[in-house]
Every structure is written in C-alpha cells, then in structure tokens.
C-alpha atoms as a PDB file:
ATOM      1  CA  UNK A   1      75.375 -48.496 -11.859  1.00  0.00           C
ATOM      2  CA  UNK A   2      77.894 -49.527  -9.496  1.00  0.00           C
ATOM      3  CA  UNK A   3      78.887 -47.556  -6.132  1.00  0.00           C
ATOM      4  CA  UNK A   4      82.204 -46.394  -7.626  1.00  0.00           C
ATOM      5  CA  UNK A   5      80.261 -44.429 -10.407  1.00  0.00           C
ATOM      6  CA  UNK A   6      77.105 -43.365  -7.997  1.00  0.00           C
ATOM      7  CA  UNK A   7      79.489 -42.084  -5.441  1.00  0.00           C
ATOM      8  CA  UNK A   8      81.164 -39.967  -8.105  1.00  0.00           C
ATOM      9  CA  UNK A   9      77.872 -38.330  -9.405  1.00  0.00           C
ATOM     10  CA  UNK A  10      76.674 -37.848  -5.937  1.00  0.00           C
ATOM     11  CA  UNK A  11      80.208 -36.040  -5.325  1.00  0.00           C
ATOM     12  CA  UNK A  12      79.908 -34.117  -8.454  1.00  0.00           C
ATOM     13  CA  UNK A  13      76.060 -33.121  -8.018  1.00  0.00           C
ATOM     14  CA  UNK A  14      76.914 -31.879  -4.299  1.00  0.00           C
ATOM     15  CA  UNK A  15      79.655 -29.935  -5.469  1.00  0.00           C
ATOM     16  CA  UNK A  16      77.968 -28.013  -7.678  1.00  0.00           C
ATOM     17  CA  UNK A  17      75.216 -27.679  -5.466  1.00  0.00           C
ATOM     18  CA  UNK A  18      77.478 -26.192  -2.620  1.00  0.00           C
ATOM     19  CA  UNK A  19      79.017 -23.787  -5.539  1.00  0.00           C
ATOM     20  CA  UNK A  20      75.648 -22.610  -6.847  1.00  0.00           C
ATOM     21  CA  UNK A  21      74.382 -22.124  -3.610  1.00  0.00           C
ATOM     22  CA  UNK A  22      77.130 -20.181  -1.838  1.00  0.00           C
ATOM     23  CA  UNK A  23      77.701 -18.094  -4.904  1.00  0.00           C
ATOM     24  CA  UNK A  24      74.154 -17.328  -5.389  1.00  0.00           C
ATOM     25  CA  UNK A  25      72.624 -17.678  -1.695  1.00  0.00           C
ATOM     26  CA  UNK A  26      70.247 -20.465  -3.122  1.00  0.00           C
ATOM     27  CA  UNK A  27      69.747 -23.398  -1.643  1.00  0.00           C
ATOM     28  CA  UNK A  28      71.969 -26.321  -2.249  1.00  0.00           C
ATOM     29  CA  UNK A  29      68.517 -28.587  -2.451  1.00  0.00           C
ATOM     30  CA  UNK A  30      67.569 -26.721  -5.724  1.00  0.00           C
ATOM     31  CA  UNK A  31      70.661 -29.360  -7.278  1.00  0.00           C
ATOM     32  CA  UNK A  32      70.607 -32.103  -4.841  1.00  0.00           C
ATOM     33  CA  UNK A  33      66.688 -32.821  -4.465  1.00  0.00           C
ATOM     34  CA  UNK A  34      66.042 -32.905  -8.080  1.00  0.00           C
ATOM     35  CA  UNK A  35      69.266 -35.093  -8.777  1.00  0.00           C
ATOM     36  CA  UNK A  36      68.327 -37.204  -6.283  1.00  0.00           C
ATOM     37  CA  UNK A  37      64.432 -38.187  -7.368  1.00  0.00           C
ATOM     38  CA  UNK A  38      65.141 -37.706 -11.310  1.00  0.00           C
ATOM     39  CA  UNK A  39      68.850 -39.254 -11.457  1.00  0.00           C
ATOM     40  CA  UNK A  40      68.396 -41.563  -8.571  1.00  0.00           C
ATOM     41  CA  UNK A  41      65.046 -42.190  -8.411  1.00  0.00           C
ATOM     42  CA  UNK A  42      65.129 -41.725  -4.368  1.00  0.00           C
ATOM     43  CA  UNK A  43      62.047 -41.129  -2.670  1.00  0.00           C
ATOM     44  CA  UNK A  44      61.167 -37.447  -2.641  1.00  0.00           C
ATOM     45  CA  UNK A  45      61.219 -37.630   1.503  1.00  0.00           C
ATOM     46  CA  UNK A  46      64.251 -39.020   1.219  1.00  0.00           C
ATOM     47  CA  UNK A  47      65.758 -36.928  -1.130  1.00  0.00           C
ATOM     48  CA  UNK A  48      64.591 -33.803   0.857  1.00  0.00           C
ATOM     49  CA  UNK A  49      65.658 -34.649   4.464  1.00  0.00           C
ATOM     50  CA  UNK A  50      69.277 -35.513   2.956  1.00  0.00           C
ATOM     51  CA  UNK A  51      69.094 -32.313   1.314  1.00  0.00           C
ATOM     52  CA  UNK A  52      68.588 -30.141   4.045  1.00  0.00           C
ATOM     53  CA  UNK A  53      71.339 -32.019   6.272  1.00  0.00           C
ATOM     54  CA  UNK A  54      73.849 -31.175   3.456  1.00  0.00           C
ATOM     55  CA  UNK A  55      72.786 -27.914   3.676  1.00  0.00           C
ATOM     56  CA  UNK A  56      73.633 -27.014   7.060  1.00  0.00           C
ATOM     57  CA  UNK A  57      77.458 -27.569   6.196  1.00  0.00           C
ATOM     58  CA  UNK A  58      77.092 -26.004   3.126  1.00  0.00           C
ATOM     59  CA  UNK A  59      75.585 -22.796   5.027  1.00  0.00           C
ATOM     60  CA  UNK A  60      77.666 -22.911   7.545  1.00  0.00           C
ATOM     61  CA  UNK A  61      81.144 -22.940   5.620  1.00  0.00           C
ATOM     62  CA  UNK A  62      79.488 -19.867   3.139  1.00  0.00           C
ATOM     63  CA  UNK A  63      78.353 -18.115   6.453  1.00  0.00           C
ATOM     64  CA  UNK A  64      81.823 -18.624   7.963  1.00  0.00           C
ATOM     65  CA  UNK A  65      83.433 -16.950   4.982  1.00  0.00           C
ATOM     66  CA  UNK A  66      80.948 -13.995   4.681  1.00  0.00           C
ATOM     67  CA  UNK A  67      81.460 -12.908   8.619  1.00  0.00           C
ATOM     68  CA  UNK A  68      85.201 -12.908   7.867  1.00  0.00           C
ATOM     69  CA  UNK A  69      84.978 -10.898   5.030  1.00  0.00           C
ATOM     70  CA  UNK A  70      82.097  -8.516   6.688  1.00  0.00           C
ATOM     71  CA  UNK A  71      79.435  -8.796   4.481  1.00  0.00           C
ATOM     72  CA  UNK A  72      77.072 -10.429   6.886  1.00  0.00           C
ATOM     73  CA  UNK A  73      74.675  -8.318   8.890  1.00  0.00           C
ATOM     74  CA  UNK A  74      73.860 -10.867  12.057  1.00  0.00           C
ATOM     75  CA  UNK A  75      71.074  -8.876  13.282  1.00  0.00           C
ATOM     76  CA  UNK A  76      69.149  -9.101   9.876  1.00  0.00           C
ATOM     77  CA  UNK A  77      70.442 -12.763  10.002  1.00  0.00           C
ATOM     78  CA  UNK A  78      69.079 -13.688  13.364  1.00  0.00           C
ATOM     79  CA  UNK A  79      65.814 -12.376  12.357  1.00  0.00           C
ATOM     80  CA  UNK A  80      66.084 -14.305   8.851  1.00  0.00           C
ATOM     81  CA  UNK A  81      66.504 -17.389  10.814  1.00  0.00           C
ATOM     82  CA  UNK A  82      63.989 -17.056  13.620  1.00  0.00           C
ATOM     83  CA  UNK A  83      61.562 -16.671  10.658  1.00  0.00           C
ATOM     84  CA  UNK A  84      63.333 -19.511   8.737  1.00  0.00           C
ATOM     85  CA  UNK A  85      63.324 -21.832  11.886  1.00  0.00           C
ATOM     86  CA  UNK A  86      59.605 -21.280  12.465  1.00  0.00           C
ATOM     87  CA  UNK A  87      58.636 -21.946   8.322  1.00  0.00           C
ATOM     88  CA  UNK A  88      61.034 -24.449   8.272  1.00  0.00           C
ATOM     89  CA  UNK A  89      58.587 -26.515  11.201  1.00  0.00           C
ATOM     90  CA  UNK A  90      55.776 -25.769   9.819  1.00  0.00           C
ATOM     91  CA  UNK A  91      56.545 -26.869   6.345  1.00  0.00           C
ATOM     92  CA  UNK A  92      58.053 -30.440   7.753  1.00  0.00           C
ATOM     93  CA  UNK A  93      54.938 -30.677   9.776  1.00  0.00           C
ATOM     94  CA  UNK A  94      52.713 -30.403   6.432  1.00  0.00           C
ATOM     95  CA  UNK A  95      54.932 -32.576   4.115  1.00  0.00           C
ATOM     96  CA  UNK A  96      54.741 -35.197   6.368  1.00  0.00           C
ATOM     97  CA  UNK A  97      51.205 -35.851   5.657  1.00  0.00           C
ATOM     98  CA  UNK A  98      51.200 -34.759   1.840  1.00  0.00           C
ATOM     99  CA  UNK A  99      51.529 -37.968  -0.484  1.00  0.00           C
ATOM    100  CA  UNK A 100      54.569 -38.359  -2.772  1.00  0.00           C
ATOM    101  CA  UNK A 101      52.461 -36.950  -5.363  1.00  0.00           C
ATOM    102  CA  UNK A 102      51.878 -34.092  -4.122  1.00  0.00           C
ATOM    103  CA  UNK A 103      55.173 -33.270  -2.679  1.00  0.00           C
ATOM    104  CA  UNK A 104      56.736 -33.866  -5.861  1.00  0.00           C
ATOM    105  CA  UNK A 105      54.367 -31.127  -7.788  1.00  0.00           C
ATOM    106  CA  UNK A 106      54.585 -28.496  -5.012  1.00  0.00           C
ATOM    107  CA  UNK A 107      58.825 -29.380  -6.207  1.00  0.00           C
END
C-alpha cells in the first residue's frame, strides 16, 4: 500500500467516524481504533491515543454546532465532563500497564 492510497482510507475512515459520532454522540474511536489495529495493523496504544486526539476536534466542532442551535445543556455538560475527565485518567493510568492482549479484548 502506498501513502497516496493509506492517506485516502485514513481520510475516508475519519470521516465517517466524525459523521457517526456527531450524529449519534458516539465516539469517533468506535471507527478509528478498530480501523486502525484491524486495517492497519497499528499498535492498539497507538491506535487509541490517536483516536482520542481526533476526537477532541471532532467534539469540539459537534459541540460548537449544538450550543448554536440550543440543544446543549452546559450545566449537565460540565458535570458530564468533570466525571469524564476524572474516568478518562484513571482509565489511561490502567491501560498503561495492561499488555496488548489485554487491551485489545477489553476493545
């Protein structure tokens, strides 16, 4: 595969990933991680940590539409995050001592 076609597929994978998840409120990694370790075969680390930094522009440009349009409720959304900020920590903290193995059944 040369880096004309993987750079297509990775386009195509993360758009679909940013459609799913802003029409569904999923996370984009549900598309992207798997793509990445089955399509790619990129380490499951890896595929993860680039996940997650797609996801923050992904989030933010959904999050940026649903203010405008008033369907966010920030004060439920704060909360959400505080919450999400501390399991989101705590989870990093325990994958980084889980084997490949294991990460990639808990997936």
């Amino acid at each position: 595969m040369n880096i004309l076609e993987f750079s297509l597929l990775i386009c195509i994978g993360s758009f679909l990933a940013g459609f799913l998840g802003a029409l569904t409120g999923l996370g984009g990694g549900v598309v992207i991680v798997p793509l990445l370790t089955s399509v790619f075969g990129i380490d499951i680390r890896y595929a993860i940590g680039a996940s997650l930094v797609s996801v923050i522009a992904t989030s933010c440009a959904a999050a940026s539409t649903y203010i405008k349009k008033g369907y966010t409720n920030l004060r439920l959304g704060m909360f959400l995050e505080v919450a999400t900020i501390s399991g989101a920590l705590i989870g990093a903290f325990i994958a980084s001592f889980l084997s490949i193995k294991a990460l990639t059944i808990c997936m």
